[in-house]
N, C-alpha and C. Protein backbone atom coordinates (compact mmCIF):
# COMPACT_ATOMS: atom_id res chain seq x y z
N UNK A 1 -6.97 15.29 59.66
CA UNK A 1 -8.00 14.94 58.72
C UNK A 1 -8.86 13.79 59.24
N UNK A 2 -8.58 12.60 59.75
CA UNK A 2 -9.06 11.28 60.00
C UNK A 2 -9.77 11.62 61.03
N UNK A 3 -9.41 12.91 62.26
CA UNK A 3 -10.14 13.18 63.31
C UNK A 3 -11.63 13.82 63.02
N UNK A 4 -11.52 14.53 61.92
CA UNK A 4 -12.53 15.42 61.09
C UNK A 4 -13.69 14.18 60.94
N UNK A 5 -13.00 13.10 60.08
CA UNK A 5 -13.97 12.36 59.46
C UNK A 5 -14.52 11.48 60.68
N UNK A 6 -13.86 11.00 61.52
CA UNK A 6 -14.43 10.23 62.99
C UNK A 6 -15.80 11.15 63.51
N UNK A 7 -14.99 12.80 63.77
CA UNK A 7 -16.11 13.22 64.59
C UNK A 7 -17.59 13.45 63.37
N UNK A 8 -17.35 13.49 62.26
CA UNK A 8 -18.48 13.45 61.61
C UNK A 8 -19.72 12.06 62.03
N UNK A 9 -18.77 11.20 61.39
CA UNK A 9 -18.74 10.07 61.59
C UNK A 9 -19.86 9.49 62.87
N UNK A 10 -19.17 10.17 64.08
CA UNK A 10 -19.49 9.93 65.53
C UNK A 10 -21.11 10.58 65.37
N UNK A 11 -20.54 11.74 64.68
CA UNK A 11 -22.34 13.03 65.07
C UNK A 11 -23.29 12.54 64.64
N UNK A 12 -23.27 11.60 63.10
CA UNK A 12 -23.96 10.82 62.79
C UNK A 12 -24.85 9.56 63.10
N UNK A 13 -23.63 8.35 64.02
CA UNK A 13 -24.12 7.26 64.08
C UNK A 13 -24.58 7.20 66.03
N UNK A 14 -24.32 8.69 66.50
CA UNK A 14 -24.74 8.36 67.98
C UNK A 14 -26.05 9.08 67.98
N UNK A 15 -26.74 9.62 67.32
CA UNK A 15 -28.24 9.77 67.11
C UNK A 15 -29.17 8.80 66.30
N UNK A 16 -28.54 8.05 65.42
CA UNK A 16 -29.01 7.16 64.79
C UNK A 16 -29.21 5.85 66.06
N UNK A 17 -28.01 5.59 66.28
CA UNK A 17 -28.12 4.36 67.76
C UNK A 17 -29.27 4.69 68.57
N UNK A 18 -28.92 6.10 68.94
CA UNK A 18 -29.96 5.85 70.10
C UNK A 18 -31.72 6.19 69.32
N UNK A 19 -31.44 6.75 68.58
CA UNK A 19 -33.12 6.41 68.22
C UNK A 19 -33.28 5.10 67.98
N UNK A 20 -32.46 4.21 67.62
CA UNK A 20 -32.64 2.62 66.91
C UNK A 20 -33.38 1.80 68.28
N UNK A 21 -33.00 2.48 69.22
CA UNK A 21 -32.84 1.75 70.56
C UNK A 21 -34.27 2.07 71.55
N UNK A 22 -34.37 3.20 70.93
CA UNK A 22 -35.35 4.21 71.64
C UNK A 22 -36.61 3.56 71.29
N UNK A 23 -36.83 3.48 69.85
CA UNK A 23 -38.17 2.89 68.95
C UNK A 23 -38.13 0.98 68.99
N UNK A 24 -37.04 0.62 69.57
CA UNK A 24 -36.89 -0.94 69.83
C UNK A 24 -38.21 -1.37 70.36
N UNK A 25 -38.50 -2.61 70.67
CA UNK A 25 -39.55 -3.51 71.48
C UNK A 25 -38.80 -4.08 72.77
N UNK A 26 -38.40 -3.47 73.65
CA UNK A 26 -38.74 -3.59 74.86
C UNK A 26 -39.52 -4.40 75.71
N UNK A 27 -38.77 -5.67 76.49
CA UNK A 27 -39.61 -6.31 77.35
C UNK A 27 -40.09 -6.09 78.77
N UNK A 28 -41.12 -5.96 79.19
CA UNK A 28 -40.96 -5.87 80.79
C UNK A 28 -39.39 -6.70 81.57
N UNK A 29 -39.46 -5.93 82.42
CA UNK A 29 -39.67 -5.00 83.28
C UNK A 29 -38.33 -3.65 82.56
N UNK A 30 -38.06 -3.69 81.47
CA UNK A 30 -37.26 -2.96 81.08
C UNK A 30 -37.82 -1.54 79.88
N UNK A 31 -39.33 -2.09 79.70
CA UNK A 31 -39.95 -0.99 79.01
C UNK A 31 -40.03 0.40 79.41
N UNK A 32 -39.55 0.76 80.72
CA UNK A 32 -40.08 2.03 81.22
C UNK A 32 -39.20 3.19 80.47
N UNK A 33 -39.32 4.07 80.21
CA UNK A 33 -39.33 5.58 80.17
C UNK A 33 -37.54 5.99 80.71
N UNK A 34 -37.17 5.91 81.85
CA UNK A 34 -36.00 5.69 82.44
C UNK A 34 -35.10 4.31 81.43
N UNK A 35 -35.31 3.26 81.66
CA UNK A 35 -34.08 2.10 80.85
C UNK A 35 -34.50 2.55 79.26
N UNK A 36 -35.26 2.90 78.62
CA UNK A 36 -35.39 3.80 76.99
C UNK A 36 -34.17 4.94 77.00
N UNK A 37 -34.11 5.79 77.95
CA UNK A 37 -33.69 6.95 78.00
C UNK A 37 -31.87 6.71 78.01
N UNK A 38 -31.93 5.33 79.36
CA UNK A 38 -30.67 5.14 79.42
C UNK A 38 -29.63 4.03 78.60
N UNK A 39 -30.68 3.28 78.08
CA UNK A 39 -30.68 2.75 76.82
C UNK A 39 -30.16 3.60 75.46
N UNK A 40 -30.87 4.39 75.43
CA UNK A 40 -30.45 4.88 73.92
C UNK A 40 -29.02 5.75 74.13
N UNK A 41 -29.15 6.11 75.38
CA UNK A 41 -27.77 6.65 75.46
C UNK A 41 -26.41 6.09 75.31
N UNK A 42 -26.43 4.74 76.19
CA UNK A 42 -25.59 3.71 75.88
C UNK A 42 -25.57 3.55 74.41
N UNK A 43 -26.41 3.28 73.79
CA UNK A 43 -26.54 2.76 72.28
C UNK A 43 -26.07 3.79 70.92
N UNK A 44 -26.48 5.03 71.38
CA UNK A 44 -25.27 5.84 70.72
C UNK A 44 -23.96 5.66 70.80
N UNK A 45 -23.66 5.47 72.11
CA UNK A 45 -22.02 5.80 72.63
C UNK A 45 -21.58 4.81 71.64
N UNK A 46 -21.91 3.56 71.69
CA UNK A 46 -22.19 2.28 70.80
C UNK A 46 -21.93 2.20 69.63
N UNK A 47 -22.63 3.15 69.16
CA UNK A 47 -22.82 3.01 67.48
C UNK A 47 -21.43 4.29 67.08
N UNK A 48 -21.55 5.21 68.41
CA UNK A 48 -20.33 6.33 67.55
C UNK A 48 -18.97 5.57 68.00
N UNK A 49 -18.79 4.67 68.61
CA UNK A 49 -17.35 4.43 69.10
C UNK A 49 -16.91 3.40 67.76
N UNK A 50 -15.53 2.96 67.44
CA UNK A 50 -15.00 2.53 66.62
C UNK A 50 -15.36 1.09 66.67
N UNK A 51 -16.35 0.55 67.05
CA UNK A 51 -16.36 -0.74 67.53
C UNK A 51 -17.77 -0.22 66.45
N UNK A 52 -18.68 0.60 66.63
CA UNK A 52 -19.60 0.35 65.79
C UNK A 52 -19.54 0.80 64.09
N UNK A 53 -18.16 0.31 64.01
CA UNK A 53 -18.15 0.11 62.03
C UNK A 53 -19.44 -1.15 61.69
N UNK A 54 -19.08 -1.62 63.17
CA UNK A 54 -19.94 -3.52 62.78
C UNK A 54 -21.15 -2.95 62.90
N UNK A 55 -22.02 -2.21 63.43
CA UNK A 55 -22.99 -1.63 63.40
C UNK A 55 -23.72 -1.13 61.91
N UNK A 56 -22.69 -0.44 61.32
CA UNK A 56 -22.84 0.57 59.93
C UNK A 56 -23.12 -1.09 58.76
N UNK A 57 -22.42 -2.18 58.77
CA UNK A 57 -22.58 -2.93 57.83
C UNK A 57 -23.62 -3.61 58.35
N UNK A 58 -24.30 -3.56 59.62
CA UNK A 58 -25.81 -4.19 59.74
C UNK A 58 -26.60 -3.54 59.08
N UNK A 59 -26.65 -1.88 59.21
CA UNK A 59 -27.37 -0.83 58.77
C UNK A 59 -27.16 -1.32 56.93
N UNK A 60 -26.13 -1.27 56.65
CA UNK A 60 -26.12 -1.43 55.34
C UNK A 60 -26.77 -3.23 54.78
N UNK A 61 -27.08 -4.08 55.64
CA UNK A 61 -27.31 -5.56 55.67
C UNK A 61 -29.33 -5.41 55.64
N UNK A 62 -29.43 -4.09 56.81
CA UNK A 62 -30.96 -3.83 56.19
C UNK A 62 -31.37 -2.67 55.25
N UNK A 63 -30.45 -2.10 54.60
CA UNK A 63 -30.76 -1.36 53.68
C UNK A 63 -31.12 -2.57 52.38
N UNK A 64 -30.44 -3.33 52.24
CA UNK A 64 -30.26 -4.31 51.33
C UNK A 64 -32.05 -5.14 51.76
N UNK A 65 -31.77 -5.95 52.87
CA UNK A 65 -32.70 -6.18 52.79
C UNK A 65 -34.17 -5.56 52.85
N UNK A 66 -34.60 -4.46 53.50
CA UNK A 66 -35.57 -3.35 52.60
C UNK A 66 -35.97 -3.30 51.15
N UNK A 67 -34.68 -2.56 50.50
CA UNK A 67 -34.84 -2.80 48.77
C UNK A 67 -34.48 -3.38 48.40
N UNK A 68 -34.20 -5.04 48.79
CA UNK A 68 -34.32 -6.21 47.89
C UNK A 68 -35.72 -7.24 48.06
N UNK A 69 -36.89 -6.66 49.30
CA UNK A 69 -37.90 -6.91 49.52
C UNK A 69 -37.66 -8.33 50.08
N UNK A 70 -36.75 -8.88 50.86
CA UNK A 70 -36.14 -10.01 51.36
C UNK A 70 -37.23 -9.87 52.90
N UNK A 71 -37.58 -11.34 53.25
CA UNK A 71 -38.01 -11.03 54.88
C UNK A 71 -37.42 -11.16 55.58
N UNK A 72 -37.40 -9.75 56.81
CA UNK A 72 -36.72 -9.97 57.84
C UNK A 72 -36.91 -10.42 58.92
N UNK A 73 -37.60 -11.80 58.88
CA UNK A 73 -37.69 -12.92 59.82
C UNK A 73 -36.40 -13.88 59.76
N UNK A 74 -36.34 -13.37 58.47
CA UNK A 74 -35.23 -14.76 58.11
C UNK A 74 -33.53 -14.49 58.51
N UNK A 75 -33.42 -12.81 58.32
CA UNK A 75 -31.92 -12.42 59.16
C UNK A 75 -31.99 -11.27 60.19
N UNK A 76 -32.45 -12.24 61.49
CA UNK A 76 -32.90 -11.54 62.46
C UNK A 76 -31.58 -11.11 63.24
N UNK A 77 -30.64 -11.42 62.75
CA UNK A 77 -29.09 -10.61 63.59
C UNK A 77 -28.86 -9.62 63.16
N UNK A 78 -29.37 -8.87 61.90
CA UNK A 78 -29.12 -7.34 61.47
C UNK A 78 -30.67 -6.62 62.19
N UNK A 79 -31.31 -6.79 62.97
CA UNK A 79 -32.04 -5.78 63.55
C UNK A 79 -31.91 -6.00 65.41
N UNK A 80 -30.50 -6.74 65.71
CA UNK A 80 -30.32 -6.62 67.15
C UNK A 80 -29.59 -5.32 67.84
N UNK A 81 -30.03 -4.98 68.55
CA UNK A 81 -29.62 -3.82 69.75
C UNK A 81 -28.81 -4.66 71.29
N UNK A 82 -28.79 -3.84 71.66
CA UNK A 82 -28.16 -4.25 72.89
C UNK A 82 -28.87 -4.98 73.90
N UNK A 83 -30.03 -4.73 74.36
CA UNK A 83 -31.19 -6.06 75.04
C UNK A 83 -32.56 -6.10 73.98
N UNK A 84 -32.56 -5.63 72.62
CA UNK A 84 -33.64 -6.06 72.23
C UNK A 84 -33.59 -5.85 70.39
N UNK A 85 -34.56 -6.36 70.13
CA UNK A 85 -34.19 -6.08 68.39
C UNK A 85 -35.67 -4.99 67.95
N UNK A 86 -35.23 -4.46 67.15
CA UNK A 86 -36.03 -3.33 66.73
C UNK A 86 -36.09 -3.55 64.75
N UNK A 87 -37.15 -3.35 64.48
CA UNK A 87 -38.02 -3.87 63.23
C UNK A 87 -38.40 -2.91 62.50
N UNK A 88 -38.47 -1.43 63.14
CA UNK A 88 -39.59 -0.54 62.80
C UNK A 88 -38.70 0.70 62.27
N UNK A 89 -37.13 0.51 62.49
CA UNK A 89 -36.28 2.33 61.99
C UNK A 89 -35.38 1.44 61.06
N UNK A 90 -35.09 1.68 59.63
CA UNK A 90 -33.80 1.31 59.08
C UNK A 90 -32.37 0.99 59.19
């Protein structure tokens, strides 16, 4: 049963990662097309492995702040990625 709910689980949060990662702001020399690609891949693996529960309560840290109309200047550690923070996907 618990394997059921993981791989759901997994199918879910490793397409979510890597789009999070994909639509990020990117600094030179890491903006290209290639570190996006290999980026978001990492960043799935990320978000589906058991380490990214901590991931799901950021997601749930900007759901909150979204519909509580809070600015997110002010808790800029729930929109960090792995080399960059992203503003623009939930």
């Amino acid at each position: 049963m618990w394997e059921k709910v993981y791989l759901r689980y997994a199918c879910v949060m490793a397409p979510y990662g890597a789009y999070r990662f994909w639509r990020s702001d990117l600094k030179s020399p890491y903006d290209l097309y290639g570190h996006r690609f290999a980026g978001s891949i990492l960043n799935g693996i990320w978000y589906a492995s058991p380490y990214g529960v901590f991931k799901l309560f950021n997601l749930i840290n900007r759901i909150t702040i979204h519909y509580e109309g809070r600015d997110p200047a002010t808790y800029p550690n729930a929109y960090e990625e792995l080399l960059s923070k992203n503003h623009h996907v939930l």
